[in-house]
N, C-alpha and C. Protein backbone atom coordinates (compact mmCIF):
# COMPACT_ATOMS: atom_id res chain seq x y z
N UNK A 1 20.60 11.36 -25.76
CA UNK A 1 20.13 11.16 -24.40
C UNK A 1 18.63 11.44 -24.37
N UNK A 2 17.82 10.47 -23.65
CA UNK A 2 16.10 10.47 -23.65
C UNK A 2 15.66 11.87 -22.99
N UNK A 3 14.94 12.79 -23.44
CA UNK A 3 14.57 13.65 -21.96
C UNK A 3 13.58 13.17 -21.59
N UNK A 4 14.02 13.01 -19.80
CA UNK A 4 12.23 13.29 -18.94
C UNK A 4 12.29 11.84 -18.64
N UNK A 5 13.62 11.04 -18.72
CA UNK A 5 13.40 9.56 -18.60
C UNK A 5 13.38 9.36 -16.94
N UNK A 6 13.37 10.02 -16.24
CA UNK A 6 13.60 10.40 -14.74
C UNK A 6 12.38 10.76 -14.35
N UNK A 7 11.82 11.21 -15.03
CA UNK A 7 10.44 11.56 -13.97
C UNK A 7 9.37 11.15 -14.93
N UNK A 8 9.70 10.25 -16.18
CA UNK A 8 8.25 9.36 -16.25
C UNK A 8 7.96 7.99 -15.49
N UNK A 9 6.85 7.79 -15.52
CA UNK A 9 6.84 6.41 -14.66
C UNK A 9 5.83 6.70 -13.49
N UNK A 10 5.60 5.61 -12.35
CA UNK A 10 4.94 5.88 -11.54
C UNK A 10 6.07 6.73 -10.27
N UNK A 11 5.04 7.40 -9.49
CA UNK A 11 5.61 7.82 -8.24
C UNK A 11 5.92 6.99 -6.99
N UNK A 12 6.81 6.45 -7.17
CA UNK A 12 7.19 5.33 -5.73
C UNK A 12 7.08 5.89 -4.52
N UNK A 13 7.82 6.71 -4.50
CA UNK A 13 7.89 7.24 -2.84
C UNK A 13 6.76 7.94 -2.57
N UNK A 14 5.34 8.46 -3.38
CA UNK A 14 4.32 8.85 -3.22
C UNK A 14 3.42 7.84 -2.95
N UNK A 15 3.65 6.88 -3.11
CA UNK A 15 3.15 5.11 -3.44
C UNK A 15 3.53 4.90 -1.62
N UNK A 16 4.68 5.00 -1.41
CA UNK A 16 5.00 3.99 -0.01
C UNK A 16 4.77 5.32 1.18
N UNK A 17 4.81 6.00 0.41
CA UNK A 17 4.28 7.52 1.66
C UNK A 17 2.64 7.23 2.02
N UNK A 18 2.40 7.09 1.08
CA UNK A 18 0.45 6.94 1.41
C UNK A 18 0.27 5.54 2.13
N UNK A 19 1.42 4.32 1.79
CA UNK A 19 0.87 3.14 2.22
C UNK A 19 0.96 3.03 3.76
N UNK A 20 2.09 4.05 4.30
CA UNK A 20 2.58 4.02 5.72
C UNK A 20 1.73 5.08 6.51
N UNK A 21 1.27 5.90 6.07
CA UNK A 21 -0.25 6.84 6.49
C UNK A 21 -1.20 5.87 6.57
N UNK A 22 -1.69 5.61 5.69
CA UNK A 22 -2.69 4.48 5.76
C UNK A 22 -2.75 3.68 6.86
N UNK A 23 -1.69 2.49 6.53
CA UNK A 23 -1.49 1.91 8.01
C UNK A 23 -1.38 2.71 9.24
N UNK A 24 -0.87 3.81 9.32
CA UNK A 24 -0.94 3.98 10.50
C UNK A 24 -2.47 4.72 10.59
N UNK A 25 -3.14 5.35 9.88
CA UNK A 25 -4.54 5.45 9.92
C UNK A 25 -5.51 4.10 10.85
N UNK A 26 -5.46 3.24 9.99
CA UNK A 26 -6.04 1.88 10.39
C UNK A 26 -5.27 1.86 11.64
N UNK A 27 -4.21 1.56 11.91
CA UNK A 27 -4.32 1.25 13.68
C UNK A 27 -4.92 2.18 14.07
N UNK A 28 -4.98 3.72 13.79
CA UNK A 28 -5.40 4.49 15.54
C UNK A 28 -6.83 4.33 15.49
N UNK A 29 -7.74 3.72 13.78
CA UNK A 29 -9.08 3.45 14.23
C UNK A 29 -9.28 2.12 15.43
N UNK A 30 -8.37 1.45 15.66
CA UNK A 30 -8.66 0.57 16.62
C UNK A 30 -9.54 -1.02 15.86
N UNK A 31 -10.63 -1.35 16.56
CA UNK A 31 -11.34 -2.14 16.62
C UNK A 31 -11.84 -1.79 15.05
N UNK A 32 -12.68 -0.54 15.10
CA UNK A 32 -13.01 -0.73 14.01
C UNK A 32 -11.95 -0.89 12.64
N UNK A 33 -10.69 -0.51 12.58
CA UNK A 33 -9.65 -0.66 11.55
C UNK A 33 -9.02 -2.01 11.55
N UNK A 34 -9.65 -3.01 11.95
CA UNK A 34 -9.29 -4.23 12.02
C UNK A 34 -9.25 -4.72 11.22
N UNK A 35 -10.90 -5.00 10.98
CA UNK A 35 -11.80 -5.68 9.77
C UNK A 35 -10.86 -5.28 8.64
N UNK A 36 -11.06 -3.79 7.90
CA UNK A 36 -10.19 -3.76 6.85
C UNK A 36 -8.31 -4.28 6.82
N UNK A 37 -7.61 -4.56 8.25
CA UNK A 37 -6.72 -5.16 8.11
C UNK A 37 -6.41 -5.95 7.51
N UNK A 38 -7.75 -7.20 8.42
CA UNK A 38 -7.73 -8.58 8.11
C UNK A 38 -7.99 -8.75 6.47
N UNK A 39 -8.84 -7.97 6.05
CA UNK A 39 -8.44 -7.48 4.77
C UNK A 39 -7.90 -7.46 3.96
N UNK A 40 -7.15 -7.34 4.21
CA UNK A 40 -5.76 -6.64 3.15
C UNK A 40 -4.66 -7.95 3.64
N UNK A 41 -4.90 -8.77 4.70
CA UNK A 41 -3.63 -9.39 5.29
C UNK A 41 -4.50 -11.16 4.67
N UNK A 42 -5.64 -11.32 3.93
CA UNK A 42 -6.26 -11.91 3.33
C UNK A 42 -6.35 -11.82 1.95
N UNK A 43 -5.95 -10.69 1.35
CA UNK A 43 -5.81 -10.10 0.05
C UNK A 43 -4.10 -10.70 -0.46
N UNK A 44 -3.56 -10.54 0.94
CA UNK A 44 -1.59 -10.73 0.45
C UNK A 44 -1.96 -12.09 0.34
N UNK A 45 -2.37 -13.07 1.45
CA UNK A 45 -1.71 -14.34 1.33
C UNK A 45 -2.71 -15.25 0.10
N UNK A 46 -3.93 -14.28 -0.28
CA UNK A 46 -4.51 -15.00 -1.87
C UNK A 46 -3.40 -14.62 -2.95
N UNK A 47 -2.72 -13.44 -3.15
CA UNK A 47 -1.84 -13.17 -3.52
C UNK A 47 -0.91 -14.25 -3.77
N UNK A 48 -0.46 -14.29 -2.63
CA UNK A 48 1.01 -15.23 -2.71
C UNK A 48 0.61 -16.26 -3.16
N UNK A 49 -0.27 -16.99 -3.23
CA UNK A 49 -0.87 -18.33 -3.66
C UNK A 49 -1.37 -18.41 -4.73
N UNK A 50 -1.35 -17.11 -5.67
CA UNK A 50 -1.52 -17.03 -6.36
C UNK A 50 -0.02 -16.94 -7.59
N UNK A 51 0.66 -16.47 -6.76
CA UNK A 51 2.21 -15.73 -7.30
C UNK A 51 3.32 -17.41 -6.96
């Protein structure tokens, strides 16, 4: 049996914990947390068109 095969790797739920802070960061900046939205919502769909 491997040891430690359980906790090598990346941290997921440290991964989707920061991504849902984040976002909610960017909304309460408002106006100014836009720009970097549009951002990131310009980043996915080069993505997908890329994928």
């Amino acid at each position: 049996v491997p040891y430690g095969t359980d906790s090598d790797g990346m941290n997921i739920l440290g991964l989707v914990l920061f991504a849902m802070v984040f976002g909610v960061a960017l909304r309460k900046l408002g106006e100014e947390g836009e720009e970097l939205i549009r951002f990131f919502n310009a980043f996915n769909e080069a993505t997908m068109v890329l994928v």
